[in-house]
Protein backbone atom coordinates (compact mmCIF):
# COMPACT_ATOMS: atom_id res chain seq x y z
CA UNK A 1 -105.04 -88.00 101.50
CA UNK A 2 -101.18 -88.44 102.80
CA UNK A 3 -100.47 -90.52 99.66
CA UNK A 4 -102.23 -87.30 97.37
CA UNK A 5 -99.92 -84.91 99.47
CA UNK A 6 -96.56 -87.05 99.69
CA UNK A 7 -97.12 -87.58 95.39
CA UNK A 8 -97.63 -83.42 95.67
CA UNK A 9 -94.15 -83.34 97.54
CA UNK A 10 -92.50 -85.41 95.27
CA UNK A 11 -93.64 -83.65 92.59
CA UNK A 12 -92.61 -79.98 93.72
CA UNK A 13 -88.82 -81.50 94.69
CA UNK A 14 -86.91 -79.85 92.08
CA UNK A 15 -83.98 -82.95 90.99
CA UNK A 16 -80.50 -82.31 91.91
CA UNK A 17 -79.35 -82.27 88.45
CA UNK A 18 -81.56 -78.68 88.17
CA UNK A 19 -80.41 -77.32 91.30
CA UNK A 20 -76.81 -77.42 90.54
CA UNK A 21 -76.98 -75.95 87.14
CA UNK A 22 -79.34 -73.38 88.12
CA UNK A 23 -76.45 -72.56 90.85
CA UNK A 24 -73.75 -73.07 88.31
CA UNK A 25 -75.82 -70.21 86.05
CA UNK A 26 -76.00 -67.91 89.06
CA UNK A 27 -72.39 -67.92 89.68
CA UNK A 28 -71.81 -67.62 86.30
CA UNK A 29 -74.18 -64.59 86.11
CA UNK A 30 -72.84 -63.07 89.58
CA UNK A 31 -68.62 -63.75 88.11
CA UNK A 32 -69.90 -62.12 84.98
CA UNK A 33 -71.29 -59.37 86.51
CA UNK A 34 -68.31 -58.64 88.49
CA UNK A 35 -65.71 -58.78 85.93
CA UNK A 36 -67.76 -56.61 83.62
CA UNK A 37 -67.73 -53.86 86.05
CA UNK A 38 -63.96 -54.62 87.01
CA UNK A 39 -63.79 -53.97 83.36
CA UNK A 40 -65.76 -50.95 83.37
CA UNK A 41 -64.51 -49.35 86.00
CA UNK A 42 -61.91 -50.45 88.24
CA UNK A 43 -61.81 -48.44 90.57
CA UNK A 44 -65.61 -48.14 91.00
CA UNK A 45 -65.42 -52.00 91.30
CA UNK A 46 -63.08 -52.19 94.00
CA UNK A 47 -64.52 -49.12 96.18
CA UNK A 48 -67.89 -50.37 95.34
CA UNK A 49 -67.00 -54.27 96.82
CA UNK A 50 -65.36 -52.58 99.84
CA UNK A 51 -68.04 -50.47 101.06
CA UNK A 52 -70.28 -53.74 100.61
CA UNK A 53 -67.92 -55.12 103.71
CA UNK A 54 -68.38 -52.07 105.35
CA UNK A 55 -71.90 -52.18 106.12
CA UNK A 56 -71.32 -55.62 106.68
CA UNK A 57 -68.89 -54.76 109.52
CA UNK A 58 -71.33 -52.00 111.24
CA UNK A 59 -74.43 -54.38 111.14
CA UNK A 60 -71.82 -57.54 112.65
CA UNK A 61 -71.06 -54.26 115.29
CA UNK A 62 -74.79 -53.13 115.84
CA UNK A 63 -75.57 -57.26 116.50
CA UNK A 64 -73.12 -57.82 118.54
CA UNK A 65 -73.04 -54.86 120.70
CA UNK A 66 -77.08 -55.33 121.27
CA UNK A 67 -76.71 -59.17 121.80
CA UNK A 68 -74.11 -57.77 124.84
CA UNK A 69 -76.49 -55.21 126.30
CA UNK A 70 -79.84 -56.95 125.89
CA UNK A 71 -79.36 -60.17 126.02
CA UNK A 72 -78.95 -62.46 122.74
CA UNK A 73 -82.65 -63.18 122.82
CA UNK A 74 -83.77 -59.29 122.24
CA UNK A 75 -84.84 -58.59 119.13
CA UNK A 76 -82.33 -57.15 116.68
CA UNK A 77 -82.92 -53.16 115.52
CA UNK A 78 -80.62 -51.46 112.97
CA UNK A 79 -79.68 -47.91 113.60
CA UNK A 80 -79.70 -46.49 110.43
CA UNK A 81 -78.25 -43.28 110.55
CA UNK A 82 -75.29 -45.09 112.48
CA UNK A 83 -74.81 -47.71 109.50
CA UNK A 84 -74.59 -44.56 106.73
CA UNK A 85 -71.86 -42.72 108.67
CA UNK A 86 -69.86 -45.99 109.64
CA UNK A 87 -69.94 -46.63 106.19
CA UNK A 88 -69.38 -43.20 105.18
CA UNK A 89 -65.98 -43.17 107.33
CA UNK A 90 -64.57 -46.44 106.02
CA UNK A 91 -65.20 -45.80 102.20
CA UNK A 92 -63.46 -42.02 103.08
CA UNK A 93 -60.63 -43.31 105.17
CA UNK A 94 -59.64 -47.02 103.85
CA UNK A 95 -61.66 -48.24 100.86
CA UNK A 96 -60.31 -45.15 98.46
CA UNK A 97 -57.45 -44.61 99.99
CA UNK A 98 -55.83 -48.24 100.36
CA UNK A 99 -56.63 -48.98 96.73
CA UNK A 100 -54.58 -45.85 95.89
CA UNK A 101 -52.15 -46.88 98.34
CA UNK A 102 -51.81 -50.60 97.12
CA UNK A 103 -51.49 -48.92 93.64
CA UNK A 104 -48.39 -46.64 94.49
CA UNK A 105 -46.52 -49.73 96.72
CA UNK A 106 -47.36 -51.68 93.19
CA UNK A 107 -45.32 -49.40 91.22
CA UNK A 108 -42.65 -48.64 93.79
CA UNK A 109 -41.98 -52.32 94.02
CA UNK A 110 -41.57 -52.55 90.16
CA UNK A 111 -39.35 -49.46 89.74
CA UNK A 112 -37.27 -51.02 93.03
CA UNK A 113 -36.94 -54.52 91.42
CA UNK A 114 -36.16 -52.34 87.71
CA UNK A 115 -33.38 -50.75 89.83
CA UNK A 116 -32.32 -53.80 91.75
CA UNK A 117 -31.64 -55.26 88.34
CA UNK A 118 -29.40 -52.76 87.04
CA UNK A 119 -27.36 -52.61 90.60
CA UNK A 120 -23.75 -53.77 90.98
CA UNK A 121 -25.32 -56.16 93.97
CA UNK A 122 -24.35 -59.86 94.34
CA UNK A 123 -26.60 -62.46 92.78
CA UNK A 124 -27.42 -63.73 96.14
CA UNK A 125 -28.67 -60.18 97.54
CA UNK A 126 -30.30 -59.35 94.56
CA UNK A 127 -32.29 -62.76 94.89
CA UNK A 128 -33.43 -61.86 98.45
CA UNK A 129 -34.03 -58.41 98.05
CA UNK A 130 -36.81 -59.16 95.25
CA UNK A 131 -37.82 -62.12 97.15
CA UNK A 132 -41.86 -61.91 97.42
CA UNK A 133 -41.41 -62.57 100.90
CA UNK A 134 -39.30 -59.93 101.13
CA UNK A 135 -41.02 -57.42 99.36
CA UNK A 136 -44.29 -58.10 101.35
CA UNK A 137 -41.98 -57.38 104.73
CA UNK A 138 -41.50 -54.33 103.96
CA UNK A 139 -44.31 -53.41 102.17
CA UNK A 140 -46.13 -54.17 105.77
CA UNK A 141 -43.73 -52.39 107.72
CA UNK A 142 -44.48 -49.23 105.79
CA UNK A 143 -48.08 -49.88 105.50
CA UNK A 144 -48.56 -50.48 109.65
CA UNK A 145 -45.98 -47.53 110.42
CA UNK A 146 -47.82 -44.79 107.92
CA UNK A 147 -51.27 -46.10 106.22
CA UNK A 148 -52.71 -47.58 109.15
CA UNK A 149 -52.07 -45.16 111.38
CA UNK A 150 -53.24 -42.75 109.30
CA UNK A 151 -56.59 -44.32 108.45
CA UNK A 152 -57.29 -45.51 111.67
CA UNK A 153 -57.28 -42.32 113.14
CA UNK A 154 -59.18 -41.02 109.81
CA UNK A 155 -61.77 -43.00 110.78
CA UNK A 156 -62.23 -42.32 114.30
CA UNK A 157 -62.12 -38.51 113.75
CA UNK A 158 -65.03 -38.92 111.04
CA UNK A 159 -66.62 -41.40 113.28
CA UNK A 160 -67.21 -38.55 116.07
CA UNK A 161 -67.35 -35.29 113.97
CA UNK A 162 -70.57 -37.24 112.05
CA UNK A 163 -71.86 -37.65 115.51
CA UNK A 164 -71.13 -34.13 116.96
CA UNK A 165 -68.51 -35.38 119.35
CA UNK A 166 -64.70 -33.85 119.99
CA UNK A 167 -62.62 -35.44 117.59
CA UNK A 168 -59.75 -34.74 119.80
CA UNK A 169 -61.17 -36.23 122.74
CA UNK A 170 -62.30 -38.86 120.31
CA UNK A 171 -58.45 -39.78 119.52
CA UNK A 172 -56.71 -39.41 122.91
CA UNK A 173 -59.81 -41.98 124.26
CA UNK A 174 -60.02 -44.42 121.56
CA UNK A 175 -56.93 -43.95 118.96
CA UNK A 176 -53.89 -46.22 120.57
CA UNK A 177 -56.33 -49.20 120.71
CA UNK A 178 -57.41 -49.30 117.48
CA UNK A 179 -53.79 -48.79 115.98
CA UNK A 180 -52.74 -51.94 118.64
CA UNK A 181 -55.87 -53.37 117.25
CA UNK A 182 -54.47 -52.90 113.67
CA UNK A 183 -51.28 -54.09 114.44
CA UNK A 184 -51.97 -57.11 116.06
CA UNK A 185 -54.31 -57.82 112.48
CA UNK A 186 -53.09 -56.54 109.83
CA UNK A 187 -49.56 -57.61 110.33
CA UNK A 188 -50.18 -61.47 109.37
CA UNK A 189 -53.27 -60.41 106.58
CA UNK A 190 -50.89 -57.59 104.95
CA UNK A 191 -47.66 -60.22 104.45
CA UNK A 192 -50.54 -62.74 102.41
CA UNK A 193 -52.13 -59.99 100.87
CA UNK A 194 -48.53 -58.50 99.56
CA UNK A 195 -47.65 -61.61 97.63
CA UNK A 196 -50.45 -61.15 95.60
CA UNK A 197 -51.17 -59.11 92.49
CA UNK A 198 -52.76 -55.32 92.84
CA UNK A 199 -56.08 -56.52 92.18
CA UNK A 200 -56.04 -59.40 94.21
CA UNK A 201 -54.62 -57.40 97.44
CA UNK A 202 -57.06 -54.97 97.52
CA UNK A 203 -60.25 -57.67 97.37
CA UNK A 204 -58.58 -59.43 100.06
CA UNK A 205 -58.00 -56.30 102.27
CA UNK A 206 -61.64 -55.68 101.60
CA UNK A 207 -62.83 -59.18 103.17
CA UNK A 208 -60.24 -58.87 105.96
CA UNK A 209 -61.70 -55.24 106.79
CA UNK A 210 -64.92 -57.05 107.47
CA UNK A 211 -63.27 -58.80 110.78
CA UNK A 212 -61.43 -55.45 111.28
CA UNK A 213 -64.09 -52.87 110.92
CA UNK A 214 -66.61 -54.68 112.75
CA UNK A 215 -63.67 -54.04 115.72
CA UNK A 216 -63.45 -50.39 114.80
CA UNK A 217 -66.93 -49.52 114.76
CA UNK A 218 -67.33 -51.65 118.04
CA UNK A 219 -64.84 -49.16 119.67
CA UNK A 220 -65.94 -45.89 118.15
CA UNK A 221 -69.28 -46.32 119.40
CA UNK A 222 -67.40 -47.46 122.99
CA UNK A 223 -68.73 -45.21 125.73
């Protein structure tokens, strides 16, 4: 009987050989799928793939904020209503609004390098100035000073008007640690995420957020 079942076994083992091209197909498939809609619709795409992370960050949240209060033996139970509005706020206060963000610095940047070019500036200055390094510096300065600030507190107000709660109590409790929060983050992720092309930074923002909103939805919930 063990020799029938251990012949059964060896039998149902699929060979390596099939796993890895049945895994090379589904990447293939999933990469397909993606660029299509990136074709499609870019925008959808990019919003779509962010709000993806988002849930991701409220359930990381919801985990960790039960494994901290009960004990990380308790069983795990997802507050639904909770996940759509933490969702909800992100999508309304970072997802749309960095890729049109991203977009605008993308065009600024060419129209400053157009204008650099035509400039009675030394060589050497020019060289710096449009300097990817350079370019991502201050690109990140602007970003921490006006988007961040902006969205963070964004989401914080949408975070306690979908709950009922006084958004202005909500911001004078919660608002300065989640900007400190932001800037602590964002400052090293934004200088990478610069240096890359438009499409490229917002995907990457989008994977970062995942650290960062789990953080923000940690707080807003905060008693």
């Amino acid at each position: 009987l063990r020799r029938w079942r251990a012949a059964r076994l060896r039998r149902a083992r699929l060979p390596a050989s099939a796993l890895e091209r049945w895994g090379a197909r589904a990447t293939r498939a999933a990469t397909g799928a993606i660029e299509g809609l990136r074709g499609w619709h870019p925008l959808g795409c990019l919003v779509f793939h962010g709000a993806v992370t988002d849930l991701t960050a409220d359930l990381l949240a919801q985990g960790l904020e039960q494994s901290l209060t009960r004990g990380p033996s308790s069983r795990f139970a997802i507050d639904g209503a909770r996940l759509l509005r933490s969702t909800a706020a992100a999508v309304v206060s970072d997802d749309v609004p960095f890729v049109l963000w991203a977009r605008a610095l993308w065009h600024a940047s060419s129209r400053f390098e157009d204008a650099l070019e035509r400039s009675a500036l030394p060589l050497l200055a020019k060289r710096f100035l449009r300097h990817p390094l350079s370019l991502a510096v201050a690109k990140t300065l602007v970003s921490q000073l006006v988007y961040e600030t902006a969205s963070n507190a964004l989401y914080l107000g949408l975070q306690a008007l979908m709950r009922g709660d006084s958004v202005a109590h909500e911001l004078r409790r919660k608002f300065w640690e989640a900007w400190r929060g932001g800037l602590l983050f964002f400052t090293g992720s934004h200088l990478i995420m610069f240096m890359l092309p438009f499409w490229g930074q917002v995907m990457v923002d989008n994977v970062a957020c995942v650290a960062f909103n789990t953080y923000l939805a940690f707080i807003s919930h905060a008693k």
